[in-house]
PDB file of N, CA and C in Angstrom:
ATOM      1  N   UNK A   1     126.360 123.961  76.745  1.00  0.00           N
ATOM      2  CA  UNK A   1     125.087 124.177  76.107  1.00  0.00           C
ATOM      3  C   UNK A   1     124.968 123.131  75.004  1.00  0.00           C
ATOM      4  N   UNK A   2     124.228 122.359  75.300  1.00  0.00           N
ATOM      5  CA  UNK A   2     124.257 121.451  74.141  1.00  0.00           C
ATOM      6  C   UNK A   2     122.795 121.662  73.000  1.00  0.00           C
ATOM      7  N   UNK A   3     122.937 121.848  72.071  1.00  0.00           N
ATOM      8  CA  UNK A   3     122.942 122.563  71.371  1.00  0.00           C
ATOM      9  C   UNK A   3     122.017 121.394  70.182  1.00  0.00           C
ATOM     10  N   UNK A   4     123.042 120.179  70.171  1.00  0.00           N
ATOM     11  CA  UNK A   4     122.817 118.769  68.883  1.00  0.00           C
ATOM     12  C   UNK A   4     121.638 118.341  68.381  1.00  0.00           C
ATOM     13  N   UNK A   5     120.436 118.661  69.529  1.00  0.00           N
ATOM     14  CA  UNK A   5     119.517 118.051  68.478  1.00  0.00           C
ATOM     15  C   UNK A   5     118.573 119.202  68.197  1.00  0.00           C
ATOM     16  N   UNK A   6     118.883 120.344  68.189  1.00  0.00           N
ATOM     17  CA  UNK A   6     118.211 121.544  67.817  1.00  0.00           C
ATOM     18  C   UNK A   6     117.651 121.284  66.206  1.00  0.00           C
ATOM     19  N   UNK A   7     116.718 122.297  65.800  1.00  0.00           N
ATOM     20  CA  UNK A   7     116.718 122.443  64.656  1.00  0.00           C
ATOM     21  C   UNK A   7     116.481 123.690  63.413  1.00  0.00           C
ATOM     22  N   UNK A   8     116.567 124.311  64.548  1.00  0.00           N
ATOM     23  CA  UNK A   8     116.323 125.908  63.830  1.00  0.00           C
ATOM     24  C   UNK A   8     116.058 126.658  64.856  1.00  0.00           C
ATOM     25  N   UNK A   9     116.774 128.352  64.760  1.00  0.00           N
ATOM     26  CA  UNK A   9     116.344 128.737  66.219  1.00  0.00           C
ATOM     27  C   UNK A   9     115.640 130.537  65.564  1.00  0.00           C
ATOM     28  N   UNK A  10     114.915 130.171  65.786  1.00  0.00           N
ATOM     29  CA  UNK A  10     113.854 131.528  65.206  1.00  0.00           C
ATOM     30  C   UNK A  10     114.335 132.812  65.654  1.00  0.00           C
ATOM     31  N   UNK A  11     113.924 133.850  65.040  1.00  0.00           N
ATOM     32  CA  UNK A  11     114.327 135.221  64.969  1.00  0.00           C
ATOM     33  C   UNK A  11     114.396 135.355  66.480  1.00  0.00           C
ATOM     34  N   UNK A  12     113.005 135.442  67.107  1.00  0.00           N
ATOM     35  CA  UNK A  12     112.981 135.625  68.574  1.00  0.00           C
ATOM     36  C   UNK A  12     113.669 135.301  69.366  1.00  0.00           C
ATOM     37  N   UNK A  13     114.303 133.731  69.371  1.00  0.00           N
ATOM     38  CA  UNK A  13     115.021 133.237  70.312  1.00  0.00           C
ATOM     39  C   UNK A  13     116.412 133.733  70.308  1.00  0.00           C
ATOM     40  N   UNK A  14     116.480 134.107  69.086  1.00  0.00           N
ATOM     41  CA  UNK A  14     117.880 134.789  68.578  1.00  0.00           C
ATOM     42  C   UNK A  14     118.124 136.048  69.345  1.00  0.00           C
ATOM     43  N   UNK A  15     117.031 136.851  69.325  1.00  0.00           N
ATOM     44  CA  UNK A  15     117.212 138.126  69.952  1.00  0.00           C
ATOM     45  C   UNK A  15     117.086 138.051  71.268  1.00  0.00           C
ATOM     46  N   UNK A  16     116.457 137.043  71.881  1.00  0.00           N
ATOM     47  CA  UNK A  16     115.866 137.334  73.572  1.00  0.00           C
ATOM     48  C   UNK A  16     117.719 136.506  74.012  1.00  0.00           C
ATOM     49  N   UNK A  17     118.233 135.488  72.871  1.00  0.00           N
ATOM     50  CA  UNK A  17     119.382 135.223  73.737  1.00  0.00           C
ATOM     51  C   UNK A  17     120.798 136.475  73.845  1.00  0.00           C
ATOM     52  N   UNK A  18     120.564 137.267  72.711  1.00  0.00           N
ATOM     53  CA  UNK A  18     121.790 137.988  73.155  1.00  0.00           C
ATOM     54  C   UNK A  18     120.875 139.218  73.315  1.00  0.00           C
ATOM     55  N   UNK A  19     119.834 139.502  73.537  1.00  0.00           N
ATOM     56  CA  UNK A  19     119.281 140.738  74.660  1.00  0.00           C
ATOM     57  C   UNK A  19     118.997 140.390  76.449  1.00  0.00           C
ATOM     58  N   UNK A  20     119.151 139.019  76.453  1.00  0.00           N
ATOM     59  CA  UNK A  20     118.578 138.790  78.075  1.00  0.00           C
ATOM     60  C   UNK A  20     120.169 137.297  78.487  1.00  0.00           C
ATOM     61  N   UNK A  21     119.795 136.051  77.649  1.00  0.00           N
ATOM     62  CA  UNK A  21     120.374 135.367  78.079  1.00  0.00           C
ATOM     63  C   UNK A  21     121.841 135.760  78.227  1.00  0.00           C
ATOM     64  N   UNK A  22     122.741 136.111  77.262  1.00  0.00           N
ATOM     65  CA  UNK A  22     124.488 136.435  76.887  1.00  0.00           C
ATOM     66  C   UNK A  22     124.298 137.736  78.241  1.00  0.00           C
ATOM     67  N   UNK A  23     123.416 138.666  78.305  1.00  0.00           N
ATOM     68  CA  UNK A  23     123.706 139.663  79.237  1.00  0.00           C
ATOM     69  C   UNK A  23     123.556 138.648  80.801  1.00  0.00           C
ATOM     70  N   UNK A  24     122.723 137.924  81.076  1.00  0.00           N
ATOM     71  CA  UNK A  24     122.849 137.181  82.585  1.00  0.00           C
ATOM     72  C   UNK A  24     123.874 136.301  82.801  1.00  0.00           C
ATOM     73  N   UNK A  25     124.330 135.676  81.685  1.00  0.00           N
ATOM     74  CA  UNK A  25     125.492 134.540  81.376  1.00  0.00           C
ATOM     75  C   UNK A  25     127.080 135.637  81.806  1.00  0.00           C
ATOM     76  N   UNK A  26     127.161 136.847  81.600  1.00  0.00           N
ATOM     77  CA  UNK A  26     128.153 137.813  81.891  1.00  0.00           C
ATOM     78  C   UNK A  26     127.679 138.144  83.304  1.00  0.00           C
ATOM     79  N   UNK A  27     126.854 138.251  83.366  1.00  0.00           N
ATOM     80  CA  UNK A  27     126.589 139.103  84.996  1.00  0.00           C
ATOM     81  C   UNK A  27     126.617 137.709  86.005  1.00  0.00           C
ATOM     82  N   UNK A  28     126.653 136.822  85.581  1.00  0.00           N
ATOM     83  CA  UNK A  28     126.931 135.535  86.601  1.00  0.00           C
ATOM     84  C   UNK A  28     128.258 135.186  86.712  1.00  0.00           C
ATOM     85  N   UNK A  29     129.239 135.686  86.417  1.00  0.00           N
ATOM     86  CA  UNK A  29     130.483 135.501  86.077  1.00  0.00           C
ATOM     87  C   UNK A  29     130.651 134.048  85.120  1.00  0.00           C
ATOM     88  N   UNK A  30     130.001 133.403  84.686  1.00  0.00           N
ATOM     89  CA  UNK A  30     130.712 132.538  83.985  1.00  0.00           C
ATOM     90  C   UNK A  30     131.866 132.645  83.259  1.00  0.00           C
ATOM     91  N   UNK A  31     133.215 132.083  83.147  1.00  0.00           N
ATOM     92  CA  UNK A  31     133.991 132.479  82.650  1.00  0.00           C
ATOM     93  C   UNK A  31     134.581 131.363  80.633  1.00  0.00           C
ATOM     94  N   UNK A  32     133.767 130.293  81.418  1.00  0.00           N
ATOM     95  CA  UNK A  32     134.065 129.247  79.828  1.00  0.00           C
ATOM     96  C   UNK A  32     132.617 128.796  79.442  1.00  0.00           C
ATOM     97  N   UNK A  33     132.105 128.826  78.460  1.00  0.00           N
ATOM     98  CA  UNK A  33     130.457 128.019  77.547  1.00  0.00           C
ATOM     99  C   UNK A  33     131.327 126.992  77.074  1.00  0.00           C
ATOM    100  N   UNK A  34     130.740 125.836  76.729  1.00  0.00           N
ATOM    101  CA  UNK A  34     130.971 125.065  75.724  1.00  0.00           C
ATOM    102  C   UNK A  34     129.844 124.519  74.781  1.00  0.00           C
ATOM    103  N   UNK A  35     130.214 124.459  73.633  1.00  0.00           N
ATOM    104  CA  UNK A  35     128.384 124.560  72.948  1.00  0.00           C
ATOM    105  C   UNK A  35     128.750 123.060  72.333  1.00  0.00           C
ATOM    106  N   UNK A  36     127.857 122.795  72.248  1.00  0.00           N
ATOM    107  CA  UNK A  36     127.864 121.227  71.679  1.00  0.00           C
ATOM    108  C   UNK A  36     126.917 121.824  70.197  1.00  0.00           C
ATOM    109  N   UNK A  37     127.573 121.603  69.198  1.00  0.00           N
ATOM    110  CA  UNK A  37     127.029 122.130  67.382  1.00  0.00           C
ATOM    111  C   UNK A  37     126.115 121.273  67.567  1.00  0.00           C
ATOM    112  N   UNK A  38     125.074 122.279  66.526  1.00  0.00           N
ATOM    113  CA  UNK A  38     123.836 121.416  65.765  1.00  0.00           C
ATOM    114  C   UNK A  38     124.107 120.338  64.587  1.00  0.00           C
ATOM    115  N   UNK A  39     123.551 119.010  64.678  1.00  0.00           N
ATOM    116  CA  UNK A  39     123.742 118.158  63.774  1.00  0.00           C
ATOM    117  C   UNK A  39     123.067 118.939  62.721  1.00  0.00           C
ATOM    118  N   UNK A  40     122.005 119.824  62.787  1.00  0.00           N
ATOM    119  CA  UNK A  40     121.662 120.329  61.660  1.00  0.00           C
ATOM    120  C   UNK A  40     122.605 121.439  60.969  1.00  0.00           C
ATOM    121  N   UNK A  41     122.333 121.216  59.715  1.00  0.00           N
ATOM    122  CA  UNK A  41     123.280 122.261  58.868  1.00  0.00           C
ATOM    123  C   UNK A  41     122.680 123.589  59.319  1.00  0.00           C
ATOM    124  N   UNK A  42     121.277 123.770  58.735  1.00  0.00           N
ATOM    125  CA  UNK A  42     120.423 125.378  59.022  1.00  0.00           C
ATOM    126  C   UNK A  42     120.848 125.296  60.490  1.00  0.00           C
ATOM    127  N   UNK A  43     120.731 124.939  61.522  1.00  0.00           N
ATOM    128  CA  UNK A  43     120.454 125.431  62.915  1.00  0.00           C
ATOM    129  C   UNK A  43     122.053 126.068  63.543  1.00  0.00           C
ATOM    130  N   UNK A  44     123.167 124.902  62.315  1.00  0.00           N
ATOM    131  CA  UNK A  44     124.530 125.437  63.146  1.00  0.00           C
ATOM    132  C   UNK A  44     124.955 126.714  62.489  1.00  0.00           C
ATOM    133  N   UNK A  45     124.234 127.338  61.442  1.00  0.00           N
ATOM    134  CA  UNK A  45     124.573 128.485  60.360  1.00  0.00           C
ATOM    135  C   UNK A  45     123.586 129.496  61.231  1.00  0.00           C
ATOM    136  N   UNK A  46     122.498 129.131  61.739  1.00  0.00           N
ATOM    137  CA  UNK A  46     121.806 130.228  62.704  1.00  0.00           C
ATOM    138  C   UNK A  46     122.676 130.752  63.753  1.00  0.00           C
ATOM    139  N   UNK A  47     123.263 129.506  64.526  1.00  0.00           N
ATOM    140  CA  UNK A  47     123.573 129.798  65.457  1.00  0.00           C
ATOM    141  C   UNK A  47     125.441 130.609  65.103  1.00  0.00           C
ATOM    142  N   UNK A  48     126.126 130.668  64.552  1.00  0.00           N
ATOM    143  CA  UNK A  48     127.269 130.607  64.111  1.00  0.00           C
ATOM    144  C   UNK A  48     126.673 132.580  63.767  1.00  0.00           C
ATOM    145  N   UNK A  49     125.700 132.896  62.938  1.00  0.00           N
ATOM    146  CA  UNK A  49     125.698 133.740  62.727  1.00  0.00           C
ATOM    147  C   UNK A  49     125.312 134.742  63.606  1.00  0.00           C
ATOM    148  N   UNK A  50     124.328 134.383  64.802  1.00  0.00           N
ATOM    149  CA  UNK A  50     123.879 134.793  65.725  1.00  0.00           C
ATOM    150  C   UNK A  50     125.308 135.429  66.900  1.00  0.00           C
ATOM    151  N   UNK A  51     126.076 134.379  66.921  1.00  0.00           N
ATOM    152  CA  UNK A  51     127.490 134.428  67.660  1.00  0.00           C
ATOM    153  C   UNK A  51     128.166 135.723  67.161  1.00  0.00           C
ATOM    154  N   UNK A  52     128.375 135.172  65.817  1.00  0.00           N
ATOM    155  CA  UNK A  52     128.933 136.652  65.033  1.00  0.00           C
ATOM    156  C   UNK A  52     128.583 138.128  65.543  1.00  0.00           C
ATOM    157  N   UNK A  53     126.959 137.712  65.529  1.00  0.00           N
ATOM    158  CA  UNK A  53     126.444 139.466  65.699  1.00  0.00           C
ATOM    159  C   UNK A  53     126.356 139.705  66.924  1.00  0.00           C
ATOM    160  N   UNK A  54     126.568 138.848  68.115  1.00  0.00           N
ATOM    161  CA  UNK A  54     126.985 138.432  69.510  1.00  0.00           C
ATOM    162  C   UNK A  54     128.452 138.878  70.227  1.00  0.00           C
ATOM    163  N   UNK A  55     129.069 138.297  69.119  1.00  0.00           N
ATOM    164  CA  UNK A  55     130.365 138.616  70.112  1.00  0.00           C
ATOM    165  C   UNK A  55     131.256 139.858  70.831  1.00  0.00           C
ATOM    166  N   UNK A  56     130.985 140.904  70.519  1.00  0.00           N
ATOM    167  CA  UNK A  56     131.092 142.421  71.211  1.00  0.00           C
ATOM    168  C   UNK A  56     130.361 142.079  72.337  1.00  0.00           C
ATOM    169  N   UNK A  57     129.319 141.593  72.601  1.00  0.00           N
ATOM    170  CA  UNK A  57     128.811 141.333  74.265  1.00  0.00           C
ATOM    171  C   UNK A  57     129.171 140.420  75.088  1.00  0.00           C
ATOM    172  N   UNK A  58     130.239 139.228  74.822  1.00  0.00           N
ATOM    173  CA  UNK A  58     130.023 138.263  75.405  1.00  0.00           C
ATOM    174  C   UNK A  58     131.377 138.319  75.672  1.00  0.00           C
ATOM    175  N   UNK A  59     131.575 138.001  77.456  1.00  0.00           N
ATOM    176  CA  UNK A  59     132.935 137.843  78.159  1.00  0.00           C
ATOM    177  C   UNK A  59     133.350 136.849  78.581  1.00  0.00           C
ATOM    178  N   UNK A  60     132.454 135.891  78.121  1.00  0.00           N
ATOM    179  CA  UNK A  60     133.571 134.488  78.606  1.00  0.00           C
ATOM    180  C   UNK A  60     133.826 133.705  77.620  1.00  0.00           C
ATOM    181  N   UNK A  61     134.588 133.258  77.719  1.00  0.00           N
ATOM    182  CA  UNK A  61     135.465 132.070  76.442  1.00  0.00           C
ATOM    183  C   UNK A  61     134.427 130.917  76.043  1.00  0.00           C
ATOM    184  N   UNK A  62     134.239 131.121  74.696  1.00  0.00           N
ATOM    185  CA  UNK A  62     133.174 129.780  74.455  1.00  0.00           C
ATOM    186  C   UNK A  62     133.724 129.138  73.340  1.00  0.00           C
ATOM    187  N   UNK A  63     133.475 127.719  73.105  1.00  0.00           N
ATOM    188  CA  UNK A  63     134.102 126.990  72.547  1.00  0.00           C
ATOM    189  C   UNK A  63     133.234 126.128  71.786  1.00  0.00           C
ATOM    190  N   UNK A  64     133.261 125.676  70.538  1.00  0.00           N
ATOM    191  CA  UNK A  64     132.427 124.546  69.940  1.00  0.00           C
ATOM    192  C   UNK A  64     133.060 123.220  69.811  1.00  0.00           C
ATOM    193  N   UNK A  65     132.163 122.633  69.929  1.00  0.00           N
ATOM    194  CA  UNK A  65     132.762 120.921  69.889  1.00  0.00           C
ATOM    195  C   UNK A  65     131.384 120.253  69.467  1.00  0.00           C
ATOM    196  N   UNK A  66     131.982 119.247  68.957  1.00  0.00           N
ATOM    197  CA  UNK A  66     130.984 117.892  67.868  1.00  0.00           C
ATOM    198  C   UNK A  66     130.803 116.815  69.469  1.00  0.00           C
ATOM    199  N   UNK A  67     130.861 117.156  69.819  1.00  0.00           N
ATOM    200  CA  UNK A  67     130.449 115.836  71.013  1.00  0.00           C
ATOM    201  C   UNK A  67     130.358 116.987  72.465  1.00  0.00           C
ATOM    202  N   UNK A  68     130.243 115.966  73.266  1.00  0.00           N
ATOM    203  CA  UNK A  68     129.778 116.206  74.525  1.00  0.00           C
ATOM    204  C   UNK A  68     130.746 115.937  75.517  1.00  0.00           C
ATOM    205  N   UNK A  69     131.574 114.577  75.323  1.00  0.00           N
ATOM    206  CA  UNK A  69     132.921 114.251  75.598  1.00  0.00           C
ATOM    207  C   UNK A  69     133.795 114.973  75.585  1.00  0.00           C
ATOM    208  N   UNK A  70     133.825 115.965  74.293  1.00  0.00           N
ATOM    209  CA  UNK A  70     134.720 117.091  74.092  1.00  0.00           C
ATOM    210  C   UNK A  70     134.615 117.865  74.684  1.00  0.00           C
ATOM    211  N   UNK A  71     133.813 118.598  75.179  1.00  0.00           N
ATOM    212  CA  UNK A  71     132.933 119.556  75.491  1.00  0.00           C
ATOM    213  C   UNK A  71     133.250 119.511  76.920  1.00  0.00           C
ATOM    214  N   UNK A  72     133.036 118.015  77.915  1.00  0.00           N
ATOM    215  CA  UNK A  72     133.328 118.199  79.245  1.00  0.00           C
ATOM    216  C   UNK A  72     134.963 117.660  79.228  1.00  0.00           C
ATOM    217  N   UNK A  73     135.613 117.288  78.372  1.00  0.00           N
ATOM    218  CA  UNK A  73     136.857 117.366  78.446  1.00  0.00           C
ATOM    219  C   UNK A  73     137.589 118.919  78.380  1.00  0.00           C
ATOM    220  N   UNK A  74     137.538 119.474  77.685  1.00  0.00           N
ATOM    221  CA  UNK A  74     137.998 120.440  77.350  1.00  0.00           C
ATOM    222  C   UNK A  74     137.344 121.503  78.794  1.00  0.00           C
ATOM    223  N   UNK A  75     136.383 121.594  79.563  1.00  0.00           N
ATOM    224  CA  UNK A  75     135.925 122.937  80.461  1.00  0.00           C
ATOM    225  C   UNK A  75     136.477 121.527  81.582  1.00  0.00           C
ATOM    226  N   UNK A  76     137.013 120.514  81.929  1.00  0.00           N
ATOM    227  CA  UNK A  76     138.040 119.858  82.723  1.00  0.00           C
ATOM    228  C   UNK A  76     139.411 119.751  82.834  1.00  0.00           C
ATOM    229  N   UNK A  77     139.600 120.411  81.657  1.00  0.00           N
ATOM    230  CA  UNK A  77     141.102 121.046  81.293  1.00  0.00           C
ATOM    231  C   UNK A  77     141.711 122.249  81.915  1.00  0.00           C
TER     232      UNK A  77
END
């Protein structure tokens, strides 16, 4: 999920992702995310906090990384 050039992710999107998206992302079996961070400060503190109030629902291993390189290195690992 790359994530980098985001810039804020509003109340709504917040809620429709861990009321609809995190529940289909489990029911598809995915088993690894890799999120590529927001260059923005506000957008990676949205999202970081969103995770927080997220993580009791979410069953597959997700990981943050500053690049994209990282990101497909690491779910090639």
């Amino acid at each position: 999920v790359d994530l980098s050039n985001i810039k804020v992710v509003n109340p709504e999107n917040q809620r429709w992702t861990q009321e609809v998206l995190i529940k289909k992302m489990n029911y598809s079996g995915i088993a690894q995310v890799a999120v590529i961070n927001p260059q923005c400060p506000l957008a990676s503190s949205s999202i970081k906090h969103m995770y927080q109030e997220s993580i009791h629902l979410i069953k597959f291993v997700r990981m943050v990384f500053n690049s994209i390189e990282e990101a497909e290195a690491w779910l090639e690992g």
